[in-house]
N, C-alpha and C. Protein backbone atom coordinates (compact mmCIF):
# COMPACT_ATOMS: atom_id res chain seq x y z
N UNK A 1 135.14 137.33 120.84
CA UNK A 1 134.25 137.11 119.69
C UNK A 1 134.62 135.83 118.94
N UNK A 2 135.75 135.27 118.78
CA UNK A 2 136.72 134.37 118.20
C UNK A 2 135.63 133.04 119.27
N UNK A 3 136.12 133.18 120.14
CA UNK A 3 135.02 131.45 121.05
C UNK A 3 133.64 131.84 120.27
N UNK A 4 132.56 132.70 120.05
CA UNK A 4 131.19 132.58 120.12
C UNK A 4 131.25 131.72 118.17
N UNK A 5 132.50 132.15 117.68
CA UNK A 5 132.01 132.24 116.40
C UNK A 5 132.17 130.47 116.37
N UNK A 6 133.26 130.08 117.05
CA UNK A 6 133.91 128.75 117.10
C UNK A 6 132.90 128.10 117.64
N UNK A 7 132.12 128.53 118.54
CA UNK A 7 131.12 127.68 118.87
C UNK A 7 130.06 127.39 118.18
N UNK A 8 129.58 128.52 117.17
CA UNK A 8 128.61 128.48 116.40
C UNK A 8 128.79 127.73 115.33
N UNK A 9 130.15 127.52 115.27
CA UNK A 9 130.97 126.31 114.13
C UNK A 9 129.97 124.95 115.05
N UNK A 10 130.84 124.67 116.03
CA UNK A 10 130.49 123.85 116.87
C UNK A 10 128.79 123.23 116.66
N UNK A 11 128.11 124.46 117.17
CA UNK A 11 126.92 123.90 117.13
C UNK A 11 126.37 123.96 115.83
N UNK A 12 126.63 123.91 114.92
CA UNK A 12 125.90 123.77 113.66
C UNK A 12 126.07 122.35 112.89
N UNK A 13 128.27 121.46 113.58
CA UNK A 13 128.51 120.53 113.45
C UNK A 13 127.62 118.97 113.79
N UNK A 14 127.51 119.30 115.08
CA UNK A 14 126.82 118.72 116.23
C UNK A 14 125.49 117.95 115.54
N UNK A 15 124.65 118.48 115.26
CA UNK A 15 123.34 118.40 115.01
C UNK A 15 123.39 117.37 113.77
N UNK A 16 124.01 117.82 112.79
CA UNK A 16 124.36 117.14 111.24
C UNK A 16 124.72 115.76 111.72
N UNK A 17 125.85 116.05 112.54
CA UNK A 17 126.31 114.50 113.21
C UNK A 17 125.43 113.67 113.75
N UNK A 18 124.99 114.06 114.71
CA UNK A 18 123.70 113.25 115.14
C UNK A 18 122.40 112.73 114.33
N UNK A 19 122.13 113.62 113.18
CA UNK A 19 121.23 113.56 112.28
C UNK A 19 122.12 112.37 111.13
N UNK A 20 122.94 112.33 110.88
CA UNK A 20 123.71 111.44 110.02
C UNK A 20 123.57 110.17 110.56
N UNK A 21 124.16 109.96 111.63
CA UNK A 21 124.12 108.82 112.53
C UNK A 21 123.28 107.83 112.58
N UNK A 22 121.83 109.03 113.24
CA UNK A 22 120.75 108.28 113.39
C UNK A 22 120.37 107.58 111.84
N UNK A 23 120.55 108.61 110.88
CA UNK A 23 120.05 107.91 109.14
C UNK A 23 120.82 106.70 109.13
N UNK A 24 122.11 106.50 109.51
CA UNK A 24 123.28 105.44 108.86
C UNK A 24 122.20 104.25 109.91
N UNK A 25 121.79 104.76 111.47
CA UNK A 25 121.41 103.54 112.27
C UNK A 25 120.19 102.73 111.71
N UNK A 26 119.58 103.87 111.18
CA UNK A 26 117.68 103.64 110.63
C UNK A 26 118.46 102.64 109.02
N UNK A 27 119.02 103.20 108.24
CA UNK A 27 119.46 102.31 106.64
C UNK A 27 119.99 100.88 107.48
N UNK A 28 120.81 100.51 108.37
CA UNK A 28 121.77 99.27 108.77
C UNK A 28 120.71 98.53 109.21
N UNK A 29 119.47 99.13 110.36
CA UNK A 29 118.52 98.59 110.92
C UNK A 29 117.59 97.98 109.88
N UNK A 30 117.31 98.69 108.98
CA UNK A 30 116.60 97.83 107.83
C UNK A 30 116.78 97.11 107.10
N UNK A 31 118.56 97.68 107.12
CA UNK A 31 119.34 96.27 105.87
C UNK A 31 119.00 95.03 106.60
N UNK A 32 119.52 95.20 107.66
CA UNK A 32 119.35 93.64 108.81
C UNK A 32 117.96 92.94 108.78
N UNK A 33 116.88 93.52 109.16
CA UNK A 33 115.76 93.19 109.04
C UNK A 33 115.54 93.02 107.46
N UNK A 34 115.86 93.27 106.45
CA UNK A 34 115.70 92.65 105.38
C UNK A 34 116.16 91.06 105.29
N UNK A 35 117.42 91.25 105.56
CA UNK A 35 118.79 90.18 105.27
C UNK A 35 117.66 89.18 106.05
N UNK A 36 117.68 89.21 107.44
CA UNK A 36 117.09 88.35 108.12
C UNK A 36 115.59 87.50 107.52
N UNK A 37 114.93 88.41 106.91
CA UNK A 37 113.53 87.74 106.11
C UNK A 37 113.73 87.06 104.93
N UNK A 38 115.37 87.38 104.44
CA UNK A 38 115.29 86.60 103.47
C UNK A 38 116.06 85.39 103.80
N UNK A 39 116.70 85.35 104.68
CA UNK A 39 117.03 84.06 105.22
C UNK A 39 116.16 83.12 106.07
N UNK A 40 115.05 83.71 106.30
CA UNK A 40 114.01 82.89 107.02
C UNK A 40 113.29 82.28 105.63
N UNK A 41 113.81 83.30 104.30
CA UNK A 41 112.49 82.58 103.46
C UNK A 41 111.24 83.47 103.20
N UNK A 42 111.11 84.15 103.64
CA UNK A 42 109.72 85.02 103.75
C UNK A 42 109.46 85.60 102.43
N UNK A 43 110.72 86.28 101.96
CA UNK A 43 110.52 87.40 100.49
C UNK A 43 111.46 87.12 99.86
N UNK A 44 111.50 85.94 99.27
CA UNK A 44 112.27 85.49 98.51
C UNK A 44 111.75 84.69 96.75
N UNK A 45 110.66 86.07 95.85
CA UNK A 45 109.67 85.84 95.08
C UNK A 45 110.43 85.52 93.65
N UNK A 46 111.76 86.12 93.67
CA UNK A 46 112.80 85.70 92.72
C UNK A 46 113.59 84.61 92.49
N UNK A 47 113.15 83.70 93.42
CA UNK A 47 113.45 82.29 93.54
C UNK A 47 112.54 81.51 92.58
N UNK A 48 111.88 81.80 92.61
CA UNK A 48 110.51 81.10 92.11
C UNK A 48 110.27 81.03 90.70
């Protein structure tokens, strides 16, 4: 009974992790694509 419960630890870990991840990949992916437009110049209305 001790493994099913450990696993159910397990799989409840799992999921969160992957779900975290992907959020941290999706926030970095947009920081970049921000950073990048404003170094091209594009959205840069506070200059002005």
């Amino acid at each position: 009974m001790e493994f099913f419960d450990e696993f159910e630890i397990i799989g409840g870990i799992i999921p969160n992790l992957v779900g975290l991840a992907f959020f941290c990949g999706v926030i970095i992916y947009f920081d970049q694509t921000r950073k990048a437009k404003v170094r091209r110049g594009e959205k840069v209305p506070h200059h002005q």
